[in-house]
PDB file of N, CA and C in Angstrom:
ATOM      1  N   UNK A   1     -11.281  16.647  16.493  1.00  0.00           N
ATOM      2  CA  UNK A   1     -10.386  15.620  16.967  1.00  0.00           C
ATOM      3  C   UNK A   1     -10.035  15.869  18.418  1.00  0.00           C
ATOM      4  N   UNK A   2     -10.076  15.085  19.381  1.00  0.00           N
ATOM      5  CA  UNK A   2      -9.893  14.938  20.979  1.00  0.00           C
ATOM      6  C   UNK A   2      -8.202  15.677  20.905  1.00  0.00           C
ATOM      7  N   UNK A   3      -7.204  15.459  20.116  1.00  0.00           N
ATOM      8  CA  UNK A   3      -6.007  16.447  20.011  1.00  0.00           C
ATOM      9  C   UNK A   3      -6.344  17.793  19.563  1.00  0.00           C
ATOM     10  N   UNK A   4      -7.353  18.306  19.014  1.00  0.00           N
ATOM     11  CA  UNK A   4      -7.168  19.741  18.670  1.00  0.00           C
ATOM     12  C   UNK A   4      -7.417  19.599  17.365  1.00  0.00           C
ATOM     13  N   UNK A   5      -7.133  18.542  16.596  1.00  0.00           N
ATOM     14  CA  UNK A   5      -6.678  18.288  15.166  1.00  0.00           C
ATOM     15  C   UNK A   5      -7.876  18.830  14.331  1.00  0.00           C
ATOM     16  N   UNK A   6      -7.992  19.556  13.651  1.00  0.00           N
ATOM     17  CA  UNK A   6      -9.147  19.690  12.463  1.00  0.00           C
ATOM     18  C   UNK A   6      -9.091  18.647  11.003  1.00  0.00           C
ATOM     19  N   UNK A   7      -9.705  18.315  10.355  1.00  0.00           N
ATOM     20  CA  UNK A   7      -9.094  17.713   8.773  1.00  0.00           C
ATOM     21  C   UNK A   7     -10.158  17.928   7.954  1.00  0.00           C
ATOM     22  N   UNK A   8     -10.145  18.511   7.013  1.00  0.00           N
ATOM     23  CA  UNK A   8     -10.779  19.063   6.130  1.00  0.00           C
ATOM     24  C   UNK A   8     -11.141  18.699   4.703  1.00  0.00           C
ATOM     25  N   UNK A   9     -12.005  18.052   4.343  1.00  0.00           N
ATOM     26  CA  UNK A   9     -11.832  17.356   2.706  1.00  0.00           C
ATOM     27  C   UNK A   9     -12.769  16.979   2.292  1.00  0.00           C
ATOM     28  N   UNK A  10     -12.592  16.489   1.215  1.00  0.00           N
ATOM     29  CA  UNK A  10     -14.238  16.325   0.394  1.00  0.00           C
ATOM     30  C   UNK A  10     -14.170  14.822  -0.356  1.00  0.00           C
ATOM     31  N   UNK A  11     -15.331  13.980  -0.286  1.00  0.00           N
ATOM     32  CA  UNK A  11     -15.406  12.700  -0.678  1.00  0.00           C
ATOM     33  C   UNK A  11     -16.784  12.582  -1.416  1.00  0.00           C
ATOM     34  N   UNK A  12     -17.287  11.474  -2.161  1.00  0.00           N
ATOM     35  CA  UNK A  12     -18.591  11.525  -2.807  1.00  0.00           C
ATOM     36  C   UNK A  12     -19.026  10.106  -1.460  1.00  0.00           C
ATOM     37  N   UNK A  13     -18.158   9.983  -0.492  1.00  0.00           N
ATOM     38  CA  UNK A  13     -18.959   8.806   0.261  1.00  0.00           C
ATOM     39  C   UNK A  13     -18.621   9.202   1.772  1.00  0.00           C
ATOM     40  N   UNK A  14     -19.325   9.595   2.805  1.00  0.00           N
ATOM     41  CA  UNK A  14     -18.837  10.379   3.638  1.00  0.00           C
ATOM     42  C   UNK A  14     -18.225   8.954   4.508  1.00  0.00           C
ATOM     43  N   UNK A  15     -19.484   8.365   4.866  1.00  0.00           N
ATOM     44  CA  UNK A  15     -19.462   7.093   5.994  1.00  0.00           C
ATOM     45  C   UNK A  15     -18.137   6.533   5.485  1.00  0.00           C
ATOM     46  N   UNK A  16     -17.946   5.964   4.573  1.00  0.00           N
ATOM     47  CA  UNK A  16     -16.562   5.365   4.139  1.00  0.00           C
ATOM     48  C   UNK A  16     -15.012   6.095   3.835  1.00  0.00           C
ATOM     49  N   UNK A  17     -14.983   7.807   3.750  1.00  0.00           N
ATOM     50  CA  UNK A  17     -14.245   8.077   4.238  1.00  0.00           C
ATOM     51  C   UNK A  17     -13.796   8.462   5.805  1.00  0.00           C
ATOM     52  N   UNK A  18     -14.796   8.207   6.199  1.00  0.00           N
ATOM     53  CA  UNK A  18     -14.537   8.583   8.171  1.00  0.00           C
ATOM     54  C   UNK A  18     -14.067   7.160   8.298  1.00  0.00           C
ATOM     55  N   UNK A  19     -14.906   6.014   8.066  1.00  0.00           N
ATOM     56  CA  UNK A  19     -13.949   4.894   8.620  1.00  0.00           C
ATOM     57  C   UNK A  19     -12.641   4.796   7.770  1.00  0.00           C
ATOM     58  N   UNK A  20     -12.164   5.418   6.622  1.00  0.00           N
ATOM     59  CA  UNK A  20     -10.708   4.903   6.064  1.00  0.00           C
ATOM     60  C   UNK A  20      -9.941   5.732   7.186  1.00  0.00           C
ATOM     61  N   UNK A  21     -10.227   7.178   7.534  1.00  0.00           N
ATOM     62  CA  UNK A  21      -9.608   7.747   8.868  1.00  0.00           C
ATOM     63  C   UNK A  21      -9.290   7.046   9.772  1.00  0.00           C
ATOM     64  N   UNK A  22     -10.205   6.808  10.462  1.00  0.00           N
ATOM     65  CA  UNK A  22     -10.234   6.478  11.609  1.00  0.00           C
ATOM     66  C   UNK A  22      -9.856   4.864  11.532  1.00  0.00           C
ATOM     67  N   UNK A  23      -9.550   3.945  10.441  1.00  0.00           N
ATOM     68  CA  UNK A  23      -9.024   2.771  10.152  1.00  0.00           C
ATOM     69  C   UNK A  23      -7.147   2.569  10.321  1.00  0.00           C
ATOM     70  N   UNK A  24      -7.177   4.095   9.974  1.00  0.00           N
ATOM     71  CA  UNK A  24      -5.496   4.566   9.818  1.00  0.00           C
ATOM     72  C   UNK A  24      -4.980   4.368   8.624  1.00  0.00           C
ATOM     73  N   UNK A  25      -6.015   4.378   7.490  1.00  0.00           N
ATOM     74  CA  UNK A  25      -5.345   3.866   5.986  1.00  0.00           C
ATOM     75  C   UNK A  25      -4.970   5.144   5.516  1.00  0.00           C
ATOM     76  N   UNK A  26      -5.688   6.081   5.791  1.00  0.00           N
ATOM     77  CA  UNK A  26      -5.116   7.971   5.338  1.00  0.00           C
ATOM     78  C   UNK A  26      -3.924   8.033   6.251  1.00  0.00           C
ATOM     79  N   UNK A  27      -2.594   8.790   5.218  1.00  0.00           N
ATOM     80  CA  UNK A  27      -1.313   8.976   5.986  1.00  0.00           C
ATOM     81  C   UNK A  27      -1.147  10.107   7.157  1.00  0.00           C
ATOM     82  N   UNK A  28      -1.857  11.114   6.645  1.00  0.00           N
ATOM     83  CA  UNK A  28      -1.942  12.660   7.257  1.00  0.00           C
ATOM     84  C   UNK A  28      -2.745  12.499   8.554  1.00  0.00           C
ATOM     85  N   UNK A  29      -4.347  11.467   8.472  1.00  0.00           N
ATOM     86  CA  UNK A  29      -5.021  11.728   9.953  1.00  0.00           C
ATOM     87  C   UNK A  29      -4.394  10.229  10.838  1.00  0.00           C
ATOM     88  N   UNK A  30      -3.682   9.526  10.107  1.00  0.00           N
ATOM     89  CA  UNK A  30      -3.511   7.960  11.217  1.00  0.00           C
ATOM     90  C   UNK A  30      -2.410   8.258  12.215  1.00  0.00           C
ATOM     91  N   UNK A  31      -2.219   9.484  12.983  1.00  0.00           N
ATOM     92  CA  UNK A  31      -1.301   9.438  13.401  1.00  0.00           C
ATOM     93  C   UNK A  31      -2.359  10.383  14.717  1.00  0.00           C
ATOM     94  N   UNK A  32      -3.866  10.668  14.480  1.00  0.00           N
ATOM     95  CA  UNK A  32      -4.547  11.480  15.142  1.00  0.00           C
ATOM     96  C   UNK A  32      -5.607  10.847  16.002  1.00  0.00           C
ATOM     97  N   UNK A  33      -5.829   8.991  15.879  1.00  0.00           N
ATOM     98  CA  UNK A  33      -7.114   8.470  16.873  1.00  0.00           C
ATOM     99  C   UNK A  33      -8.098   8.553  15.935  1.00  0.00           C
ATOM    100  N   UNK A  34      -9.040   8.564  16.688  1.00  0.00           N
ATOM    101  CA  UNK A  34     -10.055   8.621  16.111  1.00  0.00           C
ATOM    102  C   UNK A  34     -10.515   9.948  15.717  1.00  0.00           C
ATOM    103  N   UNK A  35     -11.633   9.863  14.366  1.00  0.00           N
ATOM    104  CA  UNK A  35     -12.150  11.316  14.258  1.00  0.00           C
ATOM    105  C   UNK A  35     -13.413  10.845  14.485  1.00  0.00           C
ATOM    106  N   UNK A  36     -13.753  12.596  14.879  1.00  0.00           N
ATOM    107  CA  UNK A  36     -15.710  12.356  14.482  1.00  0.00           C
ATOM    108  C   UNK A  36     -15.981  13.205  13.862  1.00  0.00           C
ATOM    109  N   UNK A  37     -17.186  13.306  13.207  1.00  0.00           N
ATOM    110  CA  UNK A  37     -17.605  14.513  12.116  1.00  0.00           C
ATOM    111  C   UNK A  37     -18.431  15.603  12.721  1.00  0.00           C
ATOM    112  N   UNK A  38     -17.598  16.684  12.782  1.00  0.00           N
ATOM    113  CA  UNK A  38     -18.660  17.852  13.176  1.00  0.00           C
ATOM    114  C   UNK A  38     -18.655  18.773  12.499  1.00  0.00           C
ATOM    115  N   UNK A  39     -19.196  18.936  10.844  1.00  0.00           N
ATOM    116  CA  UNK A  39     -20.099  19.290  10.480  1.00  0.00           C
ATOM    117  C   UNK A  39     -19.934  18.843   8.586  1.00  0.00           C
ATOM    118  N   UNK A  40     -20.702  18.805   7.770  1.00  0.00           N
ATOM    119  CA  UNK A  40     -20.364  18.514   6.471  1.00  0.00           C
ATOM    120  C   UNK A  40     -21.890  19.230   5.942  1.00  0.00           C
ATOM    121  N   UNK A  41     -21.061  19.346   4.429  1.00  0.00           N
ATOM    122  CA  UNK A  41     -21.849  20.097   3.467  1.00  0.00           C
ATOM    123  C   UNK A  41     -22.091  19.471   2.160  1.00  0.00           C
ATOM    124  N   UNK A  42     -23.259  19.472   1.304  1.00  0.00           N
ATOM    125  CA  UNK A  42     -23.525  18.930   0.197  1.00  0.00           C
ATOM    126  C   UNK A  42     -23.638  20.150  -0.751  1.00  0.00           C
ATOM    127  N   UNK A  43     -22.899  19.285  -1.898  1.00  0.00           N
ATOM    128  CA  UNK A  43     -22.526  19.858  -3.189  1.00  0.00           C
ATOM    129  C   UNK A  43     -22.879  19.773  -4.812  1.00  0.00           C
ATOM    130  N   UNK A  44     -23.053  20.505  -5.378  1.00  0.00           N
ATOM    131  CA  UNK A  44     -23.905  19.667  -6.882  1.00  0.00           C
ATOM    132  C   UNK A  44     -22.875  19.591  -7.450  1.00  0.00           C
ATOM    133  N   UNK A  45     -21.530  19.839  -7.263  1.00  0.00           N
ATOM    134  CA  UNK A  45     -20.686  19.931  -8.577  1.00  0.00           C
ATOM    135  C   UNK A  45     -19.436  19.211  -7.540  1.00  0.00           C
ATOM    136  N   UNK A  46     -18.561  18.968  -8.174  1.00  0.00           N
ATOM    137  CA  UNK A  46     -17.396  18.927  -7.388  1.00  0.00           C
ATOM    138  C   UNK A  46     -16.414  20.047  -7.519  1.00  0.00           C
ATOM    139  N   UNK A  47     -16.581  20.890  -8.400  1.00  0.00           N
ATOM    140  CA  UNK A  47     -16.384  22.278  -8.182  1.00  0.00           C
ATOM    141  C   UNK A  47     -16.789  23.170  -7.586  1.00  0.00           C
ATOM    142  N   UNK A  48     -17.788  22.560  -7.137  1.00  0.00           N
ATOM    143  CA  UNK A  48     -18.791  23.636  -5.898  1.00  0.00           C
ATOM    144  C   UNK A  48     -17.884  22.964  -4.794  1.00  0.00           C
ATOM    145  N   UNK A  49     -17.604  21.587  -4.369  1.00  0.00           N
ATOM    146  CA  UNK A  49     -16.871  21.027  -3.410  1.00  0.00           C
ATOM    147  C   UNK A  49     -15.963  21.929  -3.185  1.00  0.00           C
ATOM    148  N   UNK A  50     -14.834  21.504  -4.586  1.00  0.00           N
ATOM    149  CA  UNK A  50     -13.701  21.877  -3.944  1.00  0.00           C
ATOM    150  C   UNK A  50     -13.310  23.537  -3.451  1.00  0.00           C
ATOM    151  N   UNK A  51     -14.404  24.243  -3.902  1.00  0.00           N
ATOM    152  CA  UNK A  51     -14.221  25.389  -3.927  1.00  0.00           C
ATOM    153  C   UNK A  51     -14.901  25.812  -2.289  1.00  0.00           C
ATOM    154  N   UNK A  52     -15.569  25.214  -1.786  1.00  0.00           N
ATOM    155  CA  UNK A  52     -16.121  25.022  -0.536  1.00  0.00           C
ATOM    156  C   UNK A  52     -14.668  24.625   0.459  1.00  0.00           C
ATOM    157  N   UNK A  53     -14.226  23.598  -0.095  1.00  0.00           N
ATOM    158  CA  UNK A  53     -12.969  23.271   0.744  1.00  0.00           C
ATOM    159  C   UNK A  53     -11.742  23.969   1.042  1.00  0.00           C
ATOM    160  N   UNK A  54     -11.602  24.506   0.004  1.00  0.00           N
ATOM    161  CA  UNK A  54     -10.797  25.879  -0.031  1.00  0.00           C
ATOM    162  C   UNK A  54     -11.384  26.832   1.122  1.00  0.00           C
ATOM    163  N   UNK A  55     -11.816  27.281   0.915  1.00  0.00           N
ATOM    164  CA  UNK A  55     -12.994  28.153   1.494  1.00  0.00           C
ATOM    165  C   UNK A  55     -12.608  27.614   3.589  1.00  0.00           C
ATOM    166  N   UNK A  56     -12.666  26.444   3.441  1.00  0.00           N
ATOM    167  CA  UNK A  56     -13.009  26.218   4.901  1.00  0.00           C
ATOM    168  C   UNK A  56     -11.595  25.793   5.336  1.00  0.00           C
ATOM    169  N   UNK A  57     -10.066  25.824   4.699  1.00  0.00           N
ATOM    170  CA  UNK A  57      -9.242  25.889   4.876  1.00  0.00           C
ATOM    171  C   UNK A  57      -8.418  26.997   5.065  1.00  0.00           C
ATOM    172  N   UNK A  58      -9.414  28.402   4.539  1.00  0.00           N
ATOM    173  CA  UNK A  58      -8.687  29.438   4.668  1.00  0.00           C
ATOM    174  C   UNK A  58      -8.551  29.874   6.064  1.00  0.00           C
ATOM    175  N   UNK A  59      -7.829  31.561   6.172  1.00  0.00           N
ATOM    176  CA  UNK A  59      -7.895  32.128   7.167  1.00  0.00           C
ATOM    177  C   UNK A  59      -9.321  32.181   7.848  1.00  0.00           C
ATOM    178  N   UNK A  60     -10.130  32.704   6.696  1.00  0.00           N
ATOM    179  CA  UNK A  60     -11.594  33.044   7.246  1.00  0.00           C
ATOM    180  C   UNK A  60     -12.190  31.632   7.657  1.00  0.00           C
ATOM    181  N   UNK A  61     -12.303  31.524   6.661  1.00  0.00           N
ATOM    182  CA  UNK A  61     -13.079  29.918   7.225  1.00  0.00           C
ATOM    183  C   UNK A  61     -12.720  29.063   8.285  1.00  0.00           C
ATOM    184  N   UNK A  62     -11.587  29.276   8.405  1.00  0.00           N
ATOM    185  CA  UNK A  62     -10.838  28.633  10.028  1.00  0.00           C
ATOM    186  C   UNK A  62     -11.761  29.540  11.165  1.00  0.00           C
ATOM    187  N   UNK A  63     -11.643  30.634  11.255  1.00  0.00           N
ATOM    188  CA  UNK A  63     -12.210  31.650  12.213  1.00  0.00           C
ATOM    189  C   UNK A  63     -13.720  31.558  12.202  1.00  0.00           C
ATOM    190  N   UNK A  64     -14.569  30.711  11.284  1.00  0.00           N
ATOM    191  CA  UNK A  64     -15.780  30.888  11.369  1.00  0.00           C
ATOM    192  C   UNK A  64     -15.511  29.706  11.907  1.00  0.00           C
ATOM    193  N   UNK A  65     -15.542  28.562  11.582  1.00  0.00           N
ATOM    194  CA  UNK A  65     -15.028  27.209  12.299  1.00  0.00           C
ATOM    195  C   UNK A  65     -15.175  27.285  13.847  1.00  0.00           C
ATOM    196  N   UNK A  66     -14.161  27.723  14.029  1.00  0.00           N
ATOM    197  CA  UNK A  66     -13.757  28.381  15.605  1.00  0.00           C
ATOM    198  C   UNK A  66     -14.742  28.779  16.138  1.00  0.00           C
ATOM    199  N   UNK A  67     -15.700  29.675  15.869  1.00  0.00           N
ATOM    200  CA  UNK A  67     -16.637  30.765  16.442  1.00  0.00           C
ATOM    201  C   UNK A  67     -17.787  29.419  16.139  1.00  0.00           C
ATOM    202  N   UNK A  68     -17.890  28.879  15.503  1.00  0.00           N
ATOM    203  CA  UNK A  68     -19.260  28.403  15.385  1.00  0.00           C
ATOM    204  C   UNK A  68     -19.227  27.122  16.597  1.00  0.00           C
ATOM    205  N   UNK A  69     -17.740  26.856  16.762  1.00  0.00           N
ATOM    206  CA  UNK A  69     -17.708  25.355  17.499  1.00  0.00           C
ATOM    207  C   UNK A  69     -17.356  25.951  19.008  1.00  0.00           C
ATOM    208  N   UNK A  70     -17.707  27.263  19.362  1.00  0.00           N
ATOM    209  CA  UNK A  70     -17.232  27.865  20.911  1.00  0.00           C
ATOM    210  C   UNK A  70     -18.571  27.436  21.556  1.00  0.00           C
TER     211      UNK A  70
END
């Protein structure tokens, strides 16, 4: 996000959750502009998802985030 903003989450439709973002219909990112997507991952389970999402919300996963986007 052009603010700094990260947002992190998991959908079974990617294209249509970036435009509900960036539409301003999500409460948490409509207050952030526009987003763009820099980077996403595919999942067989949605337990593989959410457990991925976790994962990229943590401490660590923030810090790989960081390092990968320097």
């Amino acid at each position: 996000m052009k603010d700094g903003t990260f947002y992190t989450g998991m959908t079974d439709n990617l294209e249509r959750r970036i435009e509900e973002h960036n539409a301003g219909i999500m409460k948490y990112t409509s207050g952030h502009g526009s987003w763009i997507l820099v980077h996403s991952e595919s999942c067989l389970s949605r337990t593989e998802a959410r457990a991925r999402e976790k994962y990229w919300k943590s401490g660590i996963g923030r810090e790989e985030r960081d390092a990968k986007l320097k």
